[in-house]
Protein backbone atom coordinates (compact mmCIF):
# COMPACT_ATOMS: atom_id res chain seq x y z
CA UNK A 1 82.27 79.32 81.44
CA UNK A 2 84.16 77.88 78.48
CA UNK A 3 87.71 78.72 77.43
CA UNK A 4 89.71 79.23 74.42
CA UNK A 5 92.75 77.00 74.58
CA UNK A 6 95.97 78.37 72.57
CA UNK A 7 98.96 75.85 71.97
CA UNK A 8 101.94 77.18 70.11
CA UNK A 9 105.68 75.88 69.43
CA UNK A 10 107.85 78.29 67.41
CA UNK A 11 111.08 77.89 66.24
CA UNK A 12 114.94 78.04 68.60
CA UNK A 13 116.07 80.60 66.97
CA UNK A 14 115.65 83.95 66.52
CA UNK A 15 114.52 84.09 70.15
CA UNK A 16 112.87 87.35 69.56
CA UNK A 17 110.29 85.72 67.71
CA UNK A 18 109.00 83.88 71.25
CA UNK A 19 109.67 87.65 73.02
CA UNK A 20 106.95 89.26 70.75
CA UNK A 21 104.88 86.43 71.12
CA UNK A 22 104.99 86.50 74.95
CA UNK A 23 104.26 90.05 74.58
CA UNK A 24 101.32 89.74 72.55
CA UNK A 25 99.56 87.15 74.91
CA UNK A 26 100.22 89.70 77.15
CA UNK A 27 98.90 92.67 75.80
CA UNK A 28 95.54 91.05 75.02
CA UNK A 29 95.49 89.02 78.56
CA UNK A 30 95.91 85.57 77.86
CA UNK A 31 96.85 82.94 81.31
CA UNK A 32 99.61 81.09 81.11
CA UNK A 33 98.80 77.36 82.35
CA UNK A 34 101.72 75.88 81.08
CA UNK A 35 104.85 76.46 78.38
CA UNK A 36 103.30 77.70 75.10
CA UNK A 37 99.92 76.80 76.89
CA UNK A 38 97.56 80.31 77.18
CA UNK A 39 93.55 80.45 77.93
CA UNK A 40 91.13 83.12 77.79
CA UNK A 41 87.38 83.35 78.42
CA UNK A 42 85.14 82.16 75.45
CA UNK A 43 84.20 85.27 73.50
CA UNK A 44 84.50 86.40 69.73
CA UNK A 45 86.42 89.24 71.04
CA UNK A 46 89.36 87.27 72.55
CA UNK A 47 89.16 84.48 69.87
CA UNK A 48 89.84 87.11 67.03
CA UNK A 49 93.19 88.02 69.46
CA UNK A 50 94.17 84.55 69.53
CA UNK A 51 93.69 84.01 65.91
CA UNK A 52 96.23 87.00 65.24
CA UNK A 53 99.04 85.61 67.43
CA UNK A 54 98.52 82.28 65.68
CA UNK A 55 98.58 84.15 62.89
CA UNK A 56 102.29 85.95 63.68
CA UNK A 57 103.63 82.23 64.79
CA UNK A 58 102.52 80.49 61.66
CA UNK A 59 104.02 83.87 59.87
CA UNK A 60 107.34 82.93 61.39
CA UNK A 61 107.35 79.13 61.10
CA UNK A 62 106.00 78.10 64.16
CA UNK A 63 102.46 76.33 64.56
CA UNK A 64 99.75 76.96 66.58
CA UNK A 65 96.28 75.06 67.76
CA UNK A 66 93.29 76.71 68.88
CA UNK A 67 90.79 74.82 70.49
CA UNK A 68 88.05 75.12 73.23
CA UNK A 69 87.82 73.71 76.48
CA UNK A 70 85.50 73.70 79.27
CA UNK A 71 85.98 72.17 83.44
CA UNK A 72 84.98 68.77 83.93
CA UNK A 73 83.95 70.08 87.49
CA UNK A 74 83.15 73.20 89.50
CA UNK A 75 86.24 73.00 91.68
CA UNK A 76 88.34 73.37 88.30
CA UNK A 77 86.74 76.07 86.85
CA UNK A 78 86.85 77.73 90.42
CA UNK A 79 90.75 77.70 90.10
CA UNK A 80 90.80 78.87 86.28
CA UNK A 81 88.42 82.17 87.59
CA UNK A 82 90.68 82.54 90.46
CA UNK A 83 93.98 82.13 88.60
CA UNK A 84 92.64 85.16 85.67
CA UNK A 85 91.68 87.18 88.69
CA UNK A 86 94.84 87.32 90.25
CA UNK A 87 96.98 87.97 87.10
CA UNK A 88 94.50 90.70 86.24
CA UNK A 89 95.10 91.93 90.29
CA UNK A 90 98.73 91.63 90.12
CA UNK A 91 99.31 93.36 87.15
CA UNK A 92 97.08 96.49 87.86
CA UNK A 93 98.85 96.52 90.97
CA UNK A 94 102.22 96.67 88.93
CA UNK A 95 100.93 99.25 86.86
CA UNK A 96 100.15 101.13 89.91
CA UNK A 97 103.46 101.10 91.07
CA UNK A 98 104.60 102.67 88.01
CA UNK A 99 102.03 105.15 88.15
CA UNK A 100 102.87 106.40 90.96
CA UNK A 101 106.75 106.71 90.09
CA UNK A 102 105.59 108.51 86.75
CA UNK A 103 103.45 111.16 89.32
CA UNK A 104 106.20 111.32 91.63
CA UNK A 105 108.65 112.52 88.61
CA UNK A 106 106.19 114.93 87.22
CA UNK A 107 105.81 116.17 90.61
CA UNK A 108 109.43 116.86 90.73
CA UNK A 109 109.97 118.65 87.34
CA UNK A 110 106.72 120.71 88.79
CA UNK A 111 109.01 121.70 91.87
CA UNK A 112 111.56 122.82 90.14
CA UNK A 113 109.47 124.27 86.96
CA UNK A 114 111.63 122.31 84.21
CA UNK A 115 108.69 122.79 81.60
CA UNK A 116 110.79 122.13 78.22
CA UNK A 117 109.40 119.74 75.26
CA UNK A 118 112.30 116.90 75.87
CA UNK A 119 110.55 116.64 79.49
CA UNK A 120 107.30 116.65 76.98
CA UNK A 121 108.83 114.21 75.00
CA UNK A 122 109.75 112.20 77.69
CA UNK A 123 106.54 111.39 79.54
CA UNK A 124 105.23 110.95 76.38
CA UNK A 125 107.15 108.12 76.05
CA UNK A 126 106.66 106.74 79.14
CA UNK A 127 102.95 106.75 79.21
CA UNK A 128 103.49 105.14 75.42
CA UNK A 129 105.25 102.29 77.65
CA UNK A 130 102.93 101.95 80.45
CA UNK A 131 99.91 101.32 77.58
CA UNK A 132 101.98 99.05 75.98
CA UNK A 133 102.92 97.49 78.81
CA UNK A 134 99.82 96.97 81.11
CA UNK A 135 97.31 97.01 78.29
CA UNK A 136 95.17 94.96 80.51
CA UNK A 137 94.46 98.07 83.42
CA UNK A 138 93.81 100.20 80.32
CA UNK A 139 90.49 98.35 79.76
CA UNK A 140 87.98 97.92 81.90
CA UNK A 141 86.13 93.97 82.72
CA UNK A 142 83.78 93.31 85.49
CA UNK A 143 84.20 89.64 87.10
CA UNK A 144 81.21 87.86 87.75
CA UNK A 145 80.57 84.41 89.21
CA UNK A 146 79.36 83.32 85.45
CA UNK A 147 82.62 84.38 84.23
CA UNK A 148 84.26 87.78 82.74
CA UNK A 149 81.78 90.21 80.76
CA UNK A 150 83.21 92.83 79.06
CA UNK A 151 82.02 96.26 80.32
CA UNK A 152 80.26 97.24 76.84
CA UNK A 153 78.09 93.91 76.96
CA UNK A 154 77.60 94.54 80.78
CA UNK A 155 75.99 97.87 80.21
CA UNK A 156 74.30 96.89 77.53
CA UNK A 157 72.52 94.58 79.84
CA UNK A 158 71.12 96.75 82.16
CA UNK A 159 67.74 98.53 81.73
CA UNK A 160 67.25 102.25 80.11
CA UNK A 161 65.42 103.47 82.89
CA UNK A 162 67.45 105.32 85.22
CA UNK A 163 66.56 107.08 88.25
CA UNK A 164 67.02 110.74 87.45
CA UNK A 165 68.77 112.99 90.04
CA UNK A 166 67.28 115.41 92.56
CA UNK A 167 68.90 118.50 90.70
CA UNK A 168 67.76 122.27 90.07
CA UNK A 169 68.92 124.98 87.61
CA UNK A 170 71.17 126.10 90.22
CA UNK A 171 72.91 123.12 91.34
CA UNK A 172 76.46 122.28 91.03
CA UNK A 173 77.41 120.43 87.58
CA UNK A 174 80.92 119.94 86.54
CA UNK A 175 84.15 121.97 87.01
CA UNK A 176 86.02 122.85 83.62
CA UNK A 177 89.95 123.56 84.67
CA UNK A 178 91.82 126.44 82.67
CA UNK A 179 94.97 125.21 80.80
CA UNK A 180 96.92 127.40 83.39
CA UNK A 181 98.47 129.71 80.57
CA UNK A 182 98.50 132.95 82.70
CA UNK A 183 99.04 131.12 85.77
CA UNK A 184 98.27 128.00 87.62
CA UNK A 185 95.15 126.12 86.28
CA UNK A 186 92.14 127.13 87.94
CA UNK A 187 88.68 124.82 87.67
CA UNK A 188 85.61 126.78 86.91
CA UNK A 189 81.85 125.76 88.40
CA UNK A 190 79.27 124.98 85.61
CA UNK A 191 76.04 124.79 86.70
CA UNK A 192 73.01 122.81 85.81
CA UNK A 193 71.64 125.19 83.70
CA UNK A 194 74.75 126.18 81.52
CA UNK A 195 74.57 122.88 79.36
CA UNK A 196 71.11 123.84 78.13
CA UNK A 197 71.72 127.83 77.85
CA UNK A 198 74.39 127.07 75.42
CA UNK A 199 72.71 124.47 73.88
CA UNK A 200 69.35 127.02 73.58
CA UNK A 201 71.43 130.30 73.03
CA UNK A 202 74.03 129.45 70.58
CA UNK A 203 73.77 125.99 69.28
CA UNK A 204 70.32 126.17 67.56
CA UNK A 205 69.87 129.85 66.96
CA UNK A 206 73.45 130.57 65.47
CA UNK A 207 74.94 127.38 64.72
CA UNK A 208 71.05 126.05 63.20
CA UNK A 209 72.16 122.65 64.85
CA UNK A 210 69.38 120.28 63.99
CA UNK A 211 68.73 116.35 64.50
CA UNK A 212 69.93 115.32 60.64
CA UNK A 213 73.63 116.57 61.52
CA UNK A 214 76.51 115.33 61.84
CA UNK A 215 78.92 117.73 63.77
CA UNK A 216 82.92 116.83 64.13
CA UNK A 217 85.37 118.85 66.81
CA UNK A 218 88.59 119.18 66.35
CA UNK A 219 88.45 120.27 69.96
CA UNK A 220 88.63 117.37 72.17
CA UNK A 221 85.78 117.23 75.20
CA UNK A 222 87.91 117.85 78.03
CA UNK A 223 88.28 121.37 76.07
CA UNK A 224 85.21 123.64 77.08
CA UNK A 225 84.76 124.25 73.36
CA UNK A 226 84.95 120.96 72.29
CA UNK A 227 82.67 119.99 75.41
CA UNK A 228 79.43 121.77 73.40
CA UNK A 229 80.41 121.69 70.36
CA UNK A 230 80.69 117.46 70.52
CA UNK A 231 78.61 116.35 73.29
CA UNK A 232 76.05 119.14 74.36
CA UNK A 233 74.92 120.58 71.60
CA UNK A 234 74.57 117.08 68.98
CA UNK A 235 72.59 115.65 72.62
CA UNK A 236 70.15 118.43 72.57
CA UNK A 237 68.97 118.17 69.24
CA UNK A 238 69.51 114.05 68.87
CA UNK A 239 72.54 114.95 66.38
CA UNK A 240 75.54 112.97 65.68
CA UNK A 241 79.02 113.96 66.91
CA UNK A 242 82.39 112.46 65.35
CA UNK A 243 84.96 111.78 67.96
CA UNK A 244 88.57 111.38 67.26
CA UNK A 245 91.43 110.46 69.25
CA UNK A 246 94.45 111.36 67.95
CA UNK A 247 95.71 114.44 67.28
CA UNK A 248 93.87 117.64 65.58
CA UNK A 249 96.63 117.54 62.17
CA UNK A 250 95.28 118.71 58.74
CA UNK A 251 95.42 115.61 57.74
CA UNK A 252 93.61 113.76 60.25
CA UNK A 253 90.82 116.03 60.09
CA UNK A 254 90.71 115.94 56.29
CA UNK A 255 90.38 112.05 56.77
CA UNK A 256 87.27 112.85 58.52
CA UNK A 257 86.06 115.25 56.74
CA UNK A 258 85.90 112.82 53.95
CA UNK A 259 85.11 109.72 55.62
CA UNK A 260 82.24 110.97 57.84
CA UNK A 261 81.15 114.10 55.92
CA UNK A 262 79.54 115.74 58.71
CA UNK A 263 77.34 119.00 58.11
CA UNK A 264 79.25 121.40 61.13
CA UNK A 265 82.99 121.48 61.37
CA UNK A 266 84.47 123.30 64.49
CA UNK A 267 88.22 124.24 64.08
CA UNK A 268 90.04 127.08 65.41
CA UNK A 269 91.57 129.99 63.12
CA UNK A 270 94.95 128.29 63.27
CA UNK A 271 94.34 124.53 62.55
CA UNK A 272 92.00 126.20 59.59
CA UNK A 273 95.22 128.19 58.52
CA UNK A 274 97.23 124.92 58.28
CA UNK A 275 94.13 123.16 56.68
CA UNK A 276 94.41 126.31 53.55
CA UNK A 277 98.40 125.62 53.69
CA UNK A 278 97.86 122.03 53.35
CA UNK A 279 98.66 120.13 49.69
CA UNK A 280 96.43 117.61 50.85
CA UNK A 281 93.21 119.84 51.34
CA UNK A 282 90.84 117.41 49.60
CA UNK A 283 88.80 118.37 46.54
CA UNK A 284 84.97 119.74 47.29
CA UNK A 285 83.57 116.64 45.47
CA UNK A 286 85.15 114.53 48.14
CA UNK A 287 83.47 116.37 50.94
CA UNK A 288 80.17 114.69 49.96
CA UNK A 289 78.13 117.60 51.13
CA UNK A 290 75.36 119.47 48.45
CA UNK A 291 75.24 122.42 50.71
CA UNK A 292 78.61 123.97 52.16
CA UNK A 293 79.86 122.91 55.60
CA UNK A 294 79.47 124.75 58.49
CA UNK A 295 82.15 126.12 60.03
CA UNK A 296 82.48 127.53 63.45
CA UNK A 297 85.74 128.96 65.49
């Protein structure tokens, strides 16, 4: 396996200049071999990483080299494997540790039910520090003895043909937990057979779902709702579902609304109050549609 090689030097002073570097190289998983000396596995992916920290030392009047290197001999690239696989090792195990102090103080605001939005707030922030901090146990690599694959390229490998599963119409699915509004949340058995029903019985008879859509949710997936409207129903019909991340705002879903025009919306009657409310509600032109969008709520 070959290596990208990634000298730097910056300059004395400001010394927060070499903090955000070090940070960087962290975040995208770069080994430190020596001072200002970081590798990472051959790969366009990682070399485009390296390139942008070179890019912020040069910005700041440092230099930086990138160059490629490979072991002169199997007992050396043994030790370079080795070396990656610990530092991924030790940092998951880091993150676990904080983990497990972030359940532990969850747990306690559960035992004494302080439910207020500063507590929100709060663990908000910390899980915004434990991604920024252990980037690396946020995505997911399989080590192999030719070197490390990412997990996109390693499925991507594998062949199409999957065993299907001994399953009836009957048979235990997936559980779907309330948001525990009236009470404590409570996970509800699906069943084989629901995904299709709802796909059969409301997606193509009311919705007229077909395989030239394009469907967008402002419901996420781990929402019931958002679990048909983006996944179930667009995979019955071979139709295309928009996913989003980030929050549900008027103006992120006018973004998409624009950008990806799809042909079914599904809001709910308050997001498509705040949508009316909005200044920003883009023009019909920009929806790129001939025929109106579909709504559902």
């Amino acid at each position: 396996m070959g290596w990208i090689v990634f000298v730097y030097r910056l300059p004395a002073q400001p010394s927060r200049h070499r903090v955000g570097v070090w940070r960087e190289l962290r975040r995208i998983g770069a080994l430190p071999i020596q001072q200002s000396i970081y590798i990472l596995p051959e790969g366009k992916e990682n070399l485009e990483a390296l390139a942008r920290v070179a890019s912020s030392v040069e910005g700041v009047g440092g230099e930086s080299y990138l160059l490629k290197a490979a072991p002169l001999d199997q007992g050396t690239a043994s030790r370079l494997e080795a070396a990656q696989l610990q530092a991924v090792e030790e940092e998951y195990q880091e993150f676990l540790s904080e983990c497990s102090k972030f359940r532990q103080e969850i747990r306690k605001e559960i035992r004494i039910k302080k439910f207020t939005r500063a507590e929100l707030a709060q663990f908000a922030e910390i899980l915004k520090k434990l991604r920024a901090e252990f980037p690396g146990s946020y995505k997911a690599h399989v080590l192999q003895s030719a070197g490390t694959l990412a997990f996109a390229d390693w499925i991507a490998s594998e062949s199409a043909d999957a065993p299907v599963a001994a399953t009836t119409a009957d048979d235990v699915c997936f559980w779907l937990y309330s948001s525990g509004s009236t009470g404590s949340p409570k996970g509800a058995v699906h069943l084989h057979a629901d995904l299709i029903q709802t796909a059969e019985l409301y997606a193509r008879p009311v919705l007229g779902i077909a395989p030239d859509d394009v469907v967008f949710s402002a419901a996420k997936l781990f929402f019931a709702y958002g679990l048909g409207n983006a996944l179930t129903f667009p995979l019955s019909v071979g139709a295309t579902s928009v996913l989003m991340a980030e929050r549900p705002t008027p103006a992120a879903v006018f973004k998409r609304l624009v950008g990806e025009r799809p042909t079914i919306f599904y809001g709910v009657p308050t997001l498509y109050a705040a949508m009316l409310a909005s200044t920003e509600f883009p023009a019909r032109d920009r929806l790129g549609a001939e025929d109106p969008i579909r709504a559902d709520s």
